[in-house]
Structure formats: structure tokens, C-alpha cells
C-alpha atoms as a PDB file:
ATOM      1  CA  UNK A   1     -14.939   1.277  -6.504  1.00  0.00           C
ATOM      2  CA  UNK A   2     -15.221  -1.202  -3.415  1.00  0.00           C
ATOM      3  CA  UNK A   3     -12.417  -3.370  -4.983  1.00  0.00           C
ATOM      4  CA  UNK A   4      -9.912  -0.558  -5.208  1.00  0.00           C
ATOM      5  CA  UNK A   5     -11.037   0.013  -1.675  1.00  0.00           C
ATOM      6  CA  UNK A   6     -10.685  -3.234  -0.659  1.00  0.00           C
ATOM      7  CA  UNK A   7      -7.295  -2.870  -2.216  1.00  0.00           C
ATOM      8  CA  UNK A   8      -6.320   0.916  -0.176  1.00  0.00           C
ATOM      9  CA  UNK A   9      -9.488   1.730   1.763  1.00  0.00           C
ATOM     10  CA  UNK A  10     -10.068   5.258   3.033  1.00  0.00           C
ATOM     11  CA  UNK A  11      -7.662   6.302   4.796  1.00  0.00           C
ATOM     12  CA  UNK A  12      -3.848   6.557   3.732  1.00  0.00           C
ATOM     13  CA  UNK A  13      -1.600   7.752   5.049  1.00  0.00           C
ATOM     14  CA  UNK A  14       1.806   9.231   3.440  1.00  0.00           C
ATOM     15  CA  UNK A  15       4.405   7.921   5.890  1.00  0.00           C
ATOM     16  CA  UNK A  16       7.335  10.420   6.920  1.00  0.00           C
ATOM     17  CA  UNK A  17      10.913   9.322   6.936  1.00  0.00           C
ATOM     18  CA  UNK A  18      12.808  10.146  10.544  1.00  0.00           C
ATOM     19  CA  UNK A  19      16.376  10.671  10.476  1.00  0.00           C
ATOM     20  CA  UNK A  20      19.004  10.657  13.027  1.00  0.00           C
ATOM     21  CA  UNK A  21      21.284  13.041  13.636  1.00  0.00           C
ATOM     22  CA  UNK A  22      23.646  11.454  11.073  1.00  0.00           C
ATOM     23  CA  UNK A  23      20.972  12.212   8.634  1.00  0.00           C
ATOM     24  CA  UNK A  24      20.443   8.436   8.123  1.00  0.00           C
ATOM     25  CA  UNK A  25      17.049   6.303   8.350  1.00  0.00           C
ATOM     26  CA  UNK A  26      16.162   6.222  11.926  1.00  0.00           C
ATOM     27  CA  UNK A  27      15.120   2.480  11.422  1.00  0.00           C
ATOM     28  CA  UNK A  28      13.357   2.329  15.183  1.00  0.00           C
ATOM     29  CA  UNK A  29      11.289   5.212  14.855  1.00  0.00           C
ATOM     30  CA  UNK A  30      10.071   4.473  11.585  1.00  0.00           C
ATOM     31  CA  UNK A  31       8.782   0.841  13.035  1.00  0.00           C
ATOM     32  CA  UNK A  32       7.208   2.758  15.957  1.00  0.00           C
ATOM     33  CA  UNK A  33       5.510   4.917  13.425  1.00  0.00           C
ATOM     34  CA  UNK A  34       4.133   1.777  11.162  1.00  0.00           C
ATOM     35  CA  UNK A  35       2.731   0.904  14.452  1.00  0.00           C
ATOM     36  CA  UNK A  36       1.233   3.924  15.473  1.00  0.00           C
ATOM     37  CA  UNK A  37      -0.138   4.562  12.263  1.00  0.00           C
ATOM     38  CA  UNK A  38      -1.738   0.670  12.291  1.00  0.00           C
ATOM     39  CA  UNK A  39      -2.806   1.734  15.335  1.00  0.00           C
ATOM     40  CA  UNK A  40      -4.818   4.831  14.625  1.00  0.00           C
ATOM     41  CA  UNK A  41      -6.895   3.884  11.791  1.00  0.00           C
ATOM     42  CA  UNK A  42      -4.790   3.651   8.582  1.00  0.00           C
ATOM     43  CA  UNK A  43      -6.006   1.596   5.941  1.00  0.00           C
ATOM     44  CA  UNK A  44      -3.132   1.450   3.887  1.00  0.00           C
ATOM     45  CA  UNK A  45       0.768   3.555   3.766  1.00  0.00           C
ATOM     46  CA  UNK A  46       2.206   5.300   1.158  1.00  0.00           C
ATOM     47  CA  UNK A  47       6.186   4.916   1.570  1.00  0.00           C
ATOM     48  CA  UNK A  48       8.526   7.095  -0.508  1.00  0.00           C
ATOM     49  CA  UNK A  49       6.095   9.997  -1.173  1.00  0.00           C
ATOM     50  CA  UNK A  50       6.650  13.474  -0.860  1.00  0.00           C
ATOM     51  CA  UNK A  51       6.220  13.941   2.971  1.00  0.00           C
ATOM     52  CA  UNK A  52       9.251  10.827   3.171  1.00  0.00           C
ATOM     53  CA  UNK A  53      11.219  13.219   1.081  1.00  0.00           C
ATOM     54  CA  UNK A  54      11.116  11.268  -1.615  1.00  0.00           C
ATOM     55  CA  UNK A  55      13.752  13.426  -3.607  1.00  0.00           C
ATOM     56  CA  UNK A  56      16.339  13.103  -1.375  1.00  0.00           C
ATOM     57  CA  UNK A  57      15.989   9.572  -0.474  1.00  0.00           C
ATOM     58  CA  UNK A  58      18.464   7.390  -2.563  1.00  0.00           C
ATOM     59  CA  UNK A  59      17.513   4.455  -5.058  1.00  0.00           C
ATOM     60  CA  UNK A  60      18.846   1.534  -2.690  1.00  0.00           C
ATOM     61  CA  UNK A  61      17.005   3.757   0.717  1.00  0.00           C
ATOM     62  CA  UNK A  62      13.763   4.024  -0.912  1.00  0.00           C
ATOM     63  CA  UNK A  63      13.808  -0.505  -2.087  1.00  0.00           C
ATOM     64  CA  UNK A  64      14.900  -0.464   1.731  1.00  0.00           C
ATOM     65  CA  UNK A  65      12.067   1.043   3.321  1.00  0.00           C
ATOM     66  CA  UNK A  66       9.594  -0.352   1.093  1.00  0.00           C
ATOM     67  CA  UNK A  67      10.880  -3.791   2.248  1.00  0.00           C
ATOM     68  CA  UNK A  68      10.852  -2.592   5.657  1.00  0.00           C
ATOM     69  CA  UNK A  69       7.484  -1.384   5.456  1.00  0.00           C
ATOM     70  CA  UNK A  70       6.242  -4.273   4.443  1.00  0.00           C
ATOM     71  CA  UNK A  71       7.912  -6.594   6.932  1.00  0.00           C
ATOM     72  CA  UNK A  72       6.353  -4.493  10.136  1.00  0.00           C
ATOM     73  CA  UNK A  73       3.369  -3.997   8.495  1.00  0.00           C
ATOM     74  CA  UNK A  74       3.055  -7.678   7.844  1.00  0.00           C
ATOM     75  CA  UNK A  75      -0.661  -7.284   5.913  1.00  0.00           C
ATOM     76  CA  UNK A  76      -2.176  -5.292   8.914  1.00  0.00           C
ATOM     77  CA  UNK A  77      -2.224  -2.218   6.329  1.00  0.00           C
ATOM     78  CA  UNK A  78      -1.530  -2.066   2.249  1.00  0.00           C
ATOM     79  CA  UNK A  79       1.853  -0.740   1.419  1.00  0.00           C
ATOM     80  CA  UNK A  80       1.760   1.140  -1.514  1.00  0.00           C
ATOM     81  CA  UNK A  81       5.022   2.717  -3.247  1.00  0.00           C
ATOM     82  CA  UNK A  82       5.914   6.233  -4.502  1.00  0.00           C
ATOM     83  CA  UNK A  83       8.097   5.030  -7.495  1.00  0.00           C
ATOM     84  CA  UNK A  84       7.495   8.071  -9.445  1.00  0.00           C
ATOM     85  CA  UNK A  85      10.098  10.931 -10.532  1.00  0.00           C
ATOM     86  CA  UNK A  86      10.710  13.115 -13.602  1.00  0.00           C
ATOM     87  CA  UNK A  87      12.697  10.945 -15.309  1.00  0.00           C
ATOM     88  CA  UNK A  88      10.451   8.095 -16.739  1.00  0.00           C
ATOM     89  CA  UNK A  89      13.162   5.304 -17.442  1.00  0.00           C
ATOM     90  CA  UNK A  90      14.192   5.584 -13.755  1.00  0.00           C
ATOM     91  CA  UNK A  91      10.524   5.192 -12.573  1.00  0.00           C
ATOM     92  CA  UNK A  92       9.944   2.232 -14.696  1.00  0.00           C
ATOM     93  CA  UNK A  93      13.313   0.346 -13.152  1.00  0.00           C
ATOM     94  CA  UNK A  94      12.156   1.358  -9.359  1.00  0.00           C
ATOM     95  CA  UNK A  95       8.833   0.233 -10.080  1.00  0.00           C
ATOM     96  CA  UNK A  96      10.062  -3.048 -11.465  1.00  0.00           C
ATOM     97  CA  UNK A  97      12.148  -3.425  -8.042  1.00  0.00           C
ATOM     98  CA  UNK A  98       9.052  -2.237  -5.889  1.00  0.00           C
ATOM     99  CA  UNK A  99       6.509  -4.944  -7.620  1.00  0.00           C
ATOM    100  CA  UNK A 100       9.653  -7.418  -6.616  1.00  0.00           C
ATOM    101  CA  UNK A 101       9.699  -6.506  -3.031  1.00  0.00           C
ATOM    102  CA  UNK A 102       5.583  -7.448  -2.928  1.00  0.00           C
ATOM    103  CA  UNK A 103       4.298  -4.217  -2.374  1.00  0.00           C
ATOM    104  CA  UNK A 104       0.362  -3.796  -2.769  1.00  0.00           C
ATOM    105  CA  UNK A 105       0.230  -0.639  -5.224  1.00  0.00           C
ATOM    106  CA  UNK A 106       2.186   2.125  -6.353  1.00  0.00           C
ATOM    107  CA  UNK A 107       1.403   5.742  -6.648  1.00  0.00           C
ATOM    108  CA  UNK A 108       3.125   7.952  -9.371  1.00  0.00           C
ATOM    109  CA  UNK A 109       3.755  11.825  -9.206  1.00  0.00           C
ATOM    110  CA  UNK A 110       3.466  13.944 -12.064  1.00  0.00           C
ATOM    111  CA  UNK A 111       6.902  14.794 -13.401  1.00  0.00           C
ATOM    112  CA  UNK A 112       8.487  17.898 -11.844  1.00  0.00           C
ATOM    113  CA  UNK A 113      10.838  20.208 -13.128  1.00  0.00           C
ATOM    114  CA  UNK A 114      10.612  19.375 -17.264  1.00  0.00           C
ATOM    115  CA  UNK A 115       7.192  20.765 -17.455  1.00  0.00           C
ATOM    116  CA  UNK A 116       6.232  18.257 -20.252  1.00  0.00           C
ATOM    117  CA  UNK A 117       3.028  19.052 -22.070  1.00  0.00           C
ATOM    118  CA  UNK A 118      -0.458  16.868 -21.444  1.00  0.00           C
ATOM    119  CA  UNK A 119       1.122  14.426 -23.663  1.00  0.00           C
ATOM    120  CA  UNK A 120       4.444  14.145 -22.602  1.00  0.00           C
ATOM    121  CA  UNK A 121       2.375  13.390 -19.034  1.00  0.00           C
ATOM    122  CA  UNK A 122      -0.208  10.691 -20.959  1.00  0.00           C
ATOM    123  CA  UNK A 123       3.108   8.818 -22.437  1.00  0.00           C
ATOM    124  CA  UNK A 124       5.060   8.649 -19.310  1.00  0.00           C
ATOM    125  CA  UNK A 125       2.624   7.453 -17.164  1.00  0.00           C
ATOM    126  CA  UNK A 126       1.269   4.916 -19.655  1.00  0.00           C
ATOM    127  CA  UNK A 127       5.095   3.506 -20.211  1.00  0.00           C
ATOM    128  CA  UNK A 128       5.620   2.957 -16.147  1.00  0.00           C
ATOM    129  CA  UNK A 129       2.016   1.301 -16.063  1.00  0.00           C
ATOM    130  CA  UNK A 130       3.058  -1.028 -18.974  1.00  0.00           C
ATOM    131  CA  UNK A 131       6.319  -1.635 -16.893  1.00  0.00           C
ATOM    132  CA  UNK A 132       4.357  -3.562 -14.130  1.00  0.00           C
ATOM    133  CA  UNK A 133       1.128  -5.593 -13.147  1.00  0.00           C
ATOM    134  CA  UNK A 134       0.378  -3.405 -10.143  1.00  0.00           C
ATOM    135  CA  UNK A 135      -2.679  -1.157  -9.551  1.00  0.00           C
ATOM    136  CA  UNK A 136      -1.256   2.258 -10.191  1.00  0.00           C
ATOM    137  CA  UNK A 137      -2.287   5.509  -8.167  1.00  0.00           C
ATOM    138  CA  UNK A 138      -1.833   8.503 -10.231  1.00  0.00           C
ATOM    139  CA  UNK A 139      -0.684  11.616  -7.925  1.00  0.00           C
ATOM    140  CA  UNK A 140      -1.683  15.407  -9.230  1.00  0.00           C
ATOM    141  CA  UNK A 141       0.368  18.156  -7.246  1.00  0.00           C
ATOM    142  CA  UNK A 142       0.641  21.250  -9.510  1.00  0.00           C
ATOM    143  CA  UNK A 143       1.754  23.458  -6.357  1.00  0.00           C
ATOM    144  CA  UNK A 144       5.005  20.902  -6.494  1.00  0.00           C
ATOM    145  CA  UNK A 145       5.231  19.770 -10.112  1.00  0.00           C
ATOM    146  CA  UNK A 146       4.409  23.163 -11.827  1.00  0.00           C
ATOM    147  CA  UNK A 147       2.369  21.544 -14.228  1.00  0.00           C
ATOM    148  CA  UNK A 148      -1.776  20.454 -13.593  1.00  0.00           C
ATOM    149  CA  UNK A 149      -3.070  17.567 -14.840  1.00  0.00           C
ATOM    150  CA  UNK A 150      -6.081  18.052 -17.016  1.00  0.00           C
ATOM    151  CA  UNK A 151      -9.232  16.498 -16.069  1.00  0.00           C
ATOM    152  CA  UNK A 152      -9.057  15.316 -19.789  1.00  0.00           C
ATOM    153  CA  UNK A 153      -5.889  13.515 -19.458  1.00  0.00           C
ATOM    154  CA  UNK A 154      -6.618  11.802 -15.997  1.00  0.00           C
ATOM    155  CA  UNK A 155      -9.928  10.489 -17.671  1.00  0.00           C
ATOM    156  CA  UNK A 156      -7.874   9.438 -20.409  1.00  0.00           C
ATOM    157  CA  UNK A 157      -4.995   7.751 -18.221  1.00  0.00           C
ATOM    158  CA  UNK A 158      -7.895   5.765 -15.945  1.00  0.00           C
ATOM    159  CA  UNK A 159      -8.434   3.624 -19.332  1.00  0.00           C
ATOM    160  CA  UNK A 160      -5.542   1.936 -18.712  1.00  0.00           C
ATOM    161  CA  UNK A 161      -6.319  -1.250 -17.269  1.00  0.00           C
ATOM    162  CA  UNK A 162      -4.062  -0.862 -14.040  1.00  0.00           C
ATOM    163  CA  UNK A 163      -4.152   3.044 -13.408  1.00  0.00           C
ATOM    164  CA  UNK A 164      -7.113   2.824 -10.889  1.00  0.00           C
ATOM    165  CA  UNK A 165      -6.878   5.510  -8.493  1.00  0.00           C
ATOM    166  CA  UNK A 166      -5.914   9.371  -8.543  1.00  0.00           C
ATOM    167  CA  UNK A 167      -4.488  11.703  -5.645  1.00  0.00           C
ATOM    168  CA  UNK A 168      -5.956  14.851  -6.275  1.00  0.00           C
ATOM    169  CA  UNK A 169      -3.569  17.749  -4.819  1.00  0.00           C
ATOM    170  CA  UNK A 170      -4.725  20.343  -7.079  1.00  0.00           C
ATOM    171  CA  UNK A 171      -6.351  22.164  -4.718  1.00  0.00           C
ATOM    172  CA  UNK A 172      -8.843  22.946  -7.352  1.00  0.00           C
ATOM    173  CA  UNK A 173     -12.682  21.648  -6.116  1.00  0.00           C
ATOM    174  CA  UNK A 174     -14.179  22.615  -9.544  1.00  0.00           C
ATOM    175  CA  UNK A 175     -11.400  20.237 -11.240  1.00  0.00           C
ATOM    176  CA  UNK A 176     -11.745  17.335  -8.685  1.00  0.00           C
ATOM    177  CA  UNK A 177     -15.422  17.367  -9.394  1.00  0.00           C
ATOM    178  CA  UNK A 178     -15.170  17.378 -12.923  1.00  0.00           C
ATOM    179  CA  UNK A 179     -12.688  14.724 -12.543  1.00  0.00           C
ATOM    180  CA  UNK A 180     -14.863  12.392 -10.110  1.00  0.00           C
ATOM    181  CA  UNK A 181     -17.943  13.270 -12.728  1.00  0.00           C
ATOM    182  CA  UNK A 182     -15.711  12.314 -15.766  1.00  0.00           C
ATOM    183  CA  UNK A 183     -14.438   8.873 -14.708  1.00  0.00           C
ATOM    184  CA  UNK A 184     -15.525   5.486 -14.410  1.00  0.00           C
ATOM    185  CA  UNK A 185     -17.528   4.634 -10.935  1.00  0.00           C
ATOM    186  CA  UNK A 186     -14.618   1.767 -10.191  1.00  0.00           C
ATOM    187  CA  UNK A 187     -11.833   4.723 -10.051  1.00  0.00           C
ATOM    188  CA  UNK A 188     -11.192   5.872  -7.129  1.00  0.00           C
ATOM    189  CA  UNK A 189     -10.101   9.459  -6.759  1.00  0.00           C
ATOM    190  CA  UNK A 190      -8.556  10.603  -3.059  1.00  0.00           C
ATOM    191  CA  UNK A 191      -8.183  14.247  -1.275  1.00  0.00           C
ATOM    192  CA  UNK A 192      -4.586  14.818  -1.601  1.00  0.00           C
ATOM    193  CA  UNK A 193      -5.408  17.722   0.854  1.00  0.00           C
ATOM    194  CA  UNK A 194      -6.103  17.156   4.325  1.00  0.00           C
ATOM    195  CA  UNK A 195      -8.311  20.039   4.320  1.00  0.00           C
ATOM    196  CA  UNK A 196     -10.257  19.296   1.328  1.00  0.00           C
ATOM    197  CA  UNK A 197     -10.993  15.657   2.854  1.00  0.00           C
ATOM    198  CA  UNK A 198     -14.447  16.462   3.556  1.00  0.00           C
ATOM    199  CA  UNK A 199     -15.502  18.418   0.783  1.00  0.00           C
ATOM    200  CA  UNK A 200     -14.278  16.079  -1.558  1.00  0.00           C
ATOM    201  CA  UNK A 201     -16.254  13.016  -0.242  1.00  0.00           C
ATOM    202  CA  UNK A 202     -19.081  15.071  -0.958  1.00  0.00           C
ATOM    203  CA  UNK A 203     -18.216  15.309  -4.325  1.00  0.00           C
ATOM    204  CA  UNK A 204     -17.833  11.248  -4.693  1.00  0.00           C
ATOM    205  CA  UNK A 205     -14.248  11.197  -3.250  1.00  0.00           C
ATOM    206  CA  UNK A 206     -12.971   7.490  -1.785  1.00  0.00           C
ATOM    207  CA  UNK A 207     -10.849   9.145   0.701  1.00  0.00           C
ATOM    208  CA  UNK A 208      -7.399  10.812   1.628  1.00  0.00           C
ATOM    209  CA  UNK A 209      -3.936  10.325   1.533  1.00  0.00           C
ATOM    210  CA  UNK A 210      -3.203  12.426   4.340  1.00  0.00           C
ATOM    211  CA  UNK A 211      -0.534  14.120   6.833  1.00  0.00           C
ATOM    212  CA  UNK A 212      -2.307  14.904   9.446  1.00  0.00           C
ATOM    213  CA  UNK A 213      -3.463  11.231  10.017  1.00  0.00           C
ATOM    214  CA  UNK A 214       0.340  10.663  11.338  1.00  0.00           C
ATOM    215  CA  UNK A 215      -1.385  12.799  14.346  1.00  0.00           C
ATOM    216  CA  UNK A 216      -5.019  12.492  14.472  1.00  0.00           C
ATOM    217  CA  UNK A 217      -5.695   9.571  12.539  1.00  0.00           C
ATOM    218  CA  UNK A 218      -8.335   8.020  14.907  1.00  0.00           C
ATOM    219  CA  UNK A 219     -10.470  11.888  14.208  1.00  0.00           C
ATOM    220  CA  UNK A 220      -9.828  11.422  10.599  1.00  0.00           C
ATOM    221  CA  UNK A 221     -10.896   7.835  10.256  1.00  0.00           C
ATOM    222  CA  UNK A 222     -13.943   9.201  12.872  1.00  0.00           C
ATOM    223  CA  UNK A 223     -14.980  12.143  10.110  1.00  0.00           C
ATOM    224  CA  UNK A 224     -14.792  10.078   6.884  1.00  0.00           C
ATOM    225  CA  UNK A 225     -17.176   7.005   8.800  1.00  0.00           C
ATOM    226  CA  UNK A 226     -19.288   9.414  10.101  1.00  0.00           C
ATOM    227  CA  UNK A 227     -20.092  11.242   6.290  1.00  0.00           C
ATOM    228  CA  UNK A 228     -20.444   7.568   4.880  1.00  0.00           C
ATOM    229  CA  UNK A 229     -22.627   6.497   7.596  1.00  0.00           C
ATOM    230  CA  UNK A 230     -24.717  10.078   6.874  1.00  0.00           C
ATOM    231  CA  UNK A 231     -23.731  11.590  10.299  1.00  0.00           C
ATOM    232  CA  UNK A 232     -22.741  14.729   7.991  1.00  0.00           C
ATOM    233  CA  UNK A 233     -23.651  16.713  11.517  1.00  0.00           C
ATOM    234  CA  UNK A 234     -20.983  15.142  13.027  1.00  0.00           C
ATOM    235  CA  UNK A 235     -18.289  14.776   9.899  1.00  0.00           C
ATOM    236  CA  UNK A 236     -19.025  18.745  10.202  1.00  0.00           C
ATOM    237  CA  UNK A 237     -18.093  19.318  13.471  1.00  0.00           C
ATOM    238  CA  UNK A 238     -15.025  17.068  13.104  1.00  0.00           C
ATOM    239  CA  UNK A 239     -13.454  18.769  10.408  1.00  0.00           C
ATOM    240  CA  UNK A 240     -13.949  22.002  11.903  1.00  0.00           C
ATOM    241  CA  UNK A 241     -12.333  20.843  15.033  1.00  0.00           C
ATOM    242  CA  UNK A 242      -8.875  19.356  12.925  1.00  0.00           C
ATOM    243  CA  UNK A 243      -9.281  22.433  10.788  1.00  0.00           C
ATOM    244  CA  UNK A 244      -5.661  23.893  12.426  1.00  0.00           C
ATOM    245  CA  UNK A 245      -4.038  20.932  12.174  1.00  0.00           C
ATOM    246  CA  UNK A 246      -4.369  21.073   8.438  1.00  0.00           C
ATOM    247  CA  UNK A 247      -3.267  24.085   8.024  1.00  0.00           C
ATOM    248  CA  UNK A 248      -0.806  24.289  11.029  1.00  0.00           C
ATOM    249  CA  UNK A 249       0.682  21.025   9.040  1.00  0.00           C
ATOM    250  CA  UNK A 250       1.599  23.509   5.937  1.00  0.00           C
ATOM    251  CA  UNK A 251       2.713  26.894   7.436  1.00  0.00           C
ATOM    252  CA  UNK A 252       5.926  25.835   5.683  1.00  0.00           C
ATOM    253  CA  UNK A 253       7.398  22.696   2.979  1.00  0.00           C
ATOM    254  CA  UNK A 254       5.586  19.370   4.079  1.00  0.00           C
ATOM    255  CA  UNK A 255       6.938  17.285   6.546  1.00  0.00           C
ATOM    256  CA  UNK A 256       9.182  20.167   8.226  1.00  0.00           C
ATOM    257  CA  UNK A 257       5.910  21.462  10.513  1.00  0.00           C
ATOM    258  CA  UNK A 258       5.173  17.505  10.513  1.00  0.00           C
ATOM    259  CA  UNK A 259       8.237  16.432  11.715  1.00  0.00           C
ATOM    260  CA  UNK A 260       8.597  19.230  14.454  1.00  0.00           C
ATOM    261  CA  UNK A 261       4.971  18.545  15.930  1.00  0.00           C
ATOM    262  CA  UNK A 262       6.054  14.547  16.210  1.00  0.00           C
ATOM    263  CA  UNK A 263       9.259  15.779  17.951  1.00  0.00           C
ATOM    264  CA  UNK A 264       7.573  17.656  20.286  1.00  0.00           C
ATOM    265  CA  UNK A 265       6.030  14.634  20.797  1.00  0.00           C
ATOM    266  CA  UNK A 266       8.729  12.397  21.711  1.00  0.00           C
ATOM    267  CA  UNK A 267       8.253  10.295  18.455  1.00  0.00           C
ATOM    268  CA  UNK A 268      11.183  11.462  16.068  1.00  0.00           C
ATOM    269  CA  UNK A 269      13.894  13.789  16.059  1.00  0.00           C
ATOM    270  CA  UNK A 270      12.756  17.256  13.970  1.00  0.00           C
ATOM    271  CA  UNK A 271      15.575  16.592  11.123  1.00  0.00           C
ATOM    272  CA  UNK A 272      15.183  17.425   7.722  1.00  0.00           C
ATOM    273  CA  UNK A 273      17.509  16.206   4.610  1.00  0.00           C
ATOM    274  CA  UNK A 274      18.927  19.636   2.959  1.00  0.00           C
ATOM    275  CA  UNK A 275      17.596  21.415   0.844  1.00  0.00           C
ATOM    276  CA  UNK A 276      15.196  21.506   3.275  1.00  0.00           C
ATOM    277  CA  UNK A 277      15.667  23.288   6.929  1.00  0.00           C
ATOM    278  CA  UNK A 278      14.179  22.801  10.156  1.00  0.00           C
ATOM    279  CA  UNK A 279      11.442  25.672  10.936  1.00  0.00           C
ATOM    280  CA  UNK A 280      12.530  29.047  12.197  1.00  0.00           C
ATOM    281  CA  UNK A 281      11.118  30.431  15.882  1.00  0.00           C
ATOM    282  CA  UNK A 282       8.493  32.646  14.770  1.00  0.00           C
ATOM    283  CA  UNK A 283       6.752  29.231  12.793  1.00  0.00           C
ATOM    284  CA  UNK A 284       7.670  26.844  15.774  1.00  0.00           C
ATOM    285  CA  UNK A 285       5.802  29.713  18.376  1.00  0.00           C
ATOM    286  CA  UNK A 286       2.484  29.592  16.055  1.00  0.00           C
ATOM    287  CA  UNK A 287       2.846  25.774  15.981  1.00  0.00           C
ATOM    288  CA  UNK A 288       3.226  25.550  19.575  1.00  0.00           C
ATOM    289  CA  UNK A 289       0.029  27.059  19.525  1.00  0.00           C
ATOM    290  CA  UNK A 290      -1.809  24.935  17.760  1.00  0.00           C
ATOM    291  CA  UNK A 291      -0.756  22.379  19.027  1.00  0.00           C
ATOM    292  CA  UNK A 292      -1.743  22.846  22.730  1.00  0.00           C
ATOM    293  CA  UNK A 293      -5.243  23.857  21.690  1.00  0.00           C
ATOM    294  CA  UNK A 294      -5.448  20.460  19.330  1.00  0.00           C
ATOM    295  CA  UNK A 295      -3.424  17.923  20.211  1.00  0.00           C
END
């Protein structure tokens, strides 16, 4: 475990993608945010995952950021890629191109949309992992995919010799501490959930790859020292207090709420790519909310 730590410590974040108003990559604001999220307590930044939008993010914009990325990151943080899709010959060429680029890691979603069977899942992520020499972070998200992992096939998938750490989305704390009891000790299995953060280091969790650290990643980073240095008082009282902002963060599709709290903030401008759409005035009223209380 403390190499694959070493390798994307506690905290990760899942970097958003800002647009402009031409709906391209708002290059400037994403540097700010590298910075900010340096800044704040990140250990290490997914790029190309689902709160970048990942499916509507082309092949040549998603080698683009991950260069990017890297260059303003410049080793201050680990820069792992989301190279995964639903079509595994596609993931295996992007993942080729990531490890090419000199990116740290890569995480891979569960196919979405085919609904293959627990074997269709073992043999597509065992094919990408055989495409590359990076450490691989598996990525459960059933609410997204439509199809859950088994804790059987993610202990069978950690065997591989480069599949060493698993996002856990399910939402499921039964299954994520079956899965934590079931693997290895130098596996590392993350909160997908920025809610379930603390309950899942109780459970033998690394960490989280987390939303909400975009805003409050100096309280996040704050919560998960103070449970591993056995402050569990104060962990407590932490999570309680960020409590809305999960939540608030997923009133609607991840990043829409995201990206409209960080506009209210001066940081990005709120658009979305289509399909998805900017929140509607009763959801930006009960995030206004929150957000005056919180943040």
C-alpha cells in the first residue's frame, strides 16, 4: 500500500474541463485550476475522467490536456489519465498515447452502454493493462455504467501485476468492504464518493478521488490526516461540516453543480458540452444556498 501511495497519495482529485463560450478548452483557466488544486492539498489529478466530460472530449483534446497537465503540474502532483471507454481497442490505442506523453498512472472506467457480463469486464480490462507498463486504477461507477463490478472480479483483476488501485463509486459500503477485505494489503482501493470518504477509510480505504476537493480541498486533505493521525473526533466534525457540499455537488449530472459553484466564484465560466445543460433556477437557488453557508 505505501508504494501505490507514494505513487497517488490520498487525495485526488478528478480535474474539470472549463470551456469558453465557443465551447473550446479554456486553456487559462484550466492552468489556474492545476494551480489551485496544487495549492489546496492534492496529491495527485485525474485528467479526462468523468467530471472533465470525458465523453465529449475528443481523442486529440483529451492527449492535449494530458500533456498540458503535465507541463503545469511539472511533478508538484501525479497526473494520472482516464483512458478508459466502452470500446476496448480504442482504450488500448489512447492508453498507448497517454504512457507516451509520461503520465504517472491511468485509471479505467467500466464499460458503459454494452452491459458486458463479469467476463466481458475481466477481458477488457486485462487486454488495456497488457497494452501498457503503467500502474492501472480500475474505476467502478454502476450509477453511470449500468453494470457493478463484482467484488469477485475486482479481486480477480488486482492479480494483474499493474492493476493496483480501484475507485469505488458503487455507493455500496457492504461491497467496498468486502472488496478492501478480499484484496491484497498493497491495493489500494479509493472513495469514489465524496461523501463516503470517511466511512470508507474506516473500512481500510487509501483515500478519494474527489469533486469537492476542486472547492474545499485544504478541509478534505484536513479530515483524511486527522482519521490517520486518530483525531477521528475531529475527522467527525469535518465531514459533517462538508456534508452539503457533497451532496450540493450532485443535485444534478457531475460537474454541472461543479462548474456553476466555480463560476460563482470567478474561476470558470458555468458551460457545459451538450448533452449536458447548465442547471435550471430552482437548482442554482438551493445551490446558492449552500454555498453561502459553506463556502
Amino acid at each position: 500500500m505505501e508504494e501505490i501511495l507514494v505513487l497517488f497519495g490520498r487525495l485526488i482529485t478528478a480535474m474539470f474541463t472549463p470551456f469558453t463560450r465557443e465551447n473550446n478548452i479554456d486553456w487559462t483557466r484550466l492552468e489556474e485550476c492545476i494551480e489551485r488544486l496544487i495549492a489546496t492539498g492534492s496529491d495527485a489529478i485525474v485528467v479526462s475522467g468523468t467530471t472533465a466530460e470525458s465523453p465529449n472530449l475528443t481523442h486529440e483534446e483529451k492527449l492535449q490536456l494530458f500533456q498540458f497537465t503535465l507541463k503545469k503540474a511539472a511533478g508538484r502532483a501525479k497526473i494520472i489519465a482516464g483512458t478508459g471507454s466502452n470500446n476496448t481497442d480504442q482504450s488500448i490505442q489512447l492508453t498507448k498515447e497517454a504512457e507516451e506523453t509520461g503520465v504517472d498512472g491511468i485509471m479505467l472506467v467500466s464499460p458503459y452502454y454494452n452491459k458486458p457480463s463479469q467476463e466481458g469486464l475481466i477481458q477488457h480490462f486485462k487486454a488495456i493493462a497488457e497494452s501498457t507498463r503503467l500502474p492501472i486504477m480500475l474505476y467502478n461507477v454502476p450509477s453511470r455504467t449500468s453494470v457493478n463490478m463484482s467484488v469477485e472480479t475486482m479481486v480477480h483483476l488486482t492479480e494483474v501485476d499493474n492493476i493496483v488501485a480501484i475507485k469505488e463509486a458503487s455507493g455500496d459500503l457492504g461491497q467496498i468492504s468486502q472488496l478492501i477485505a478480499g484484496v491484497a494489503d498493497d491495493i489500494a482501493v479509493y472513495s469514489g464518493d465524496d461523501k463516503l470518504t470517511l466511512p470508507i477509510l474506516a473500512v481500510g480505504g487509501a483515500g478519494v478521488v474527489s469533486v469537492a476537493s476542486h472547492l474545499v480541498g485544504n478541509e478534505m486533505k484536513e479530515m483524511i490526516n486527522a482519521f490517520f493521525s486518530g483525531e477521528i473526533q475531529k475527522a467527525i466534525a469535518l465531514h459533517k461540516k462538508l456534508l452539503p457540499v457533497f451532496e450540493g455537488l450532485f443535485i444534478t449530472s457531475n460537474p454541472v453543480p461543479l462548474k456553476y459553484v466555480m463560476a460563482q466564484k470567478g474561476w470558470c465560466e458555468p458551460y457545459v458540452r451538450l448533452p449536458l445543460v447548465e442547471m435550471d433556477e430552482e437548482a442554482k437557488a438551493f445551490t446558492n444556498d449552500w454555498m453561502q453557508k459553506i463556502l
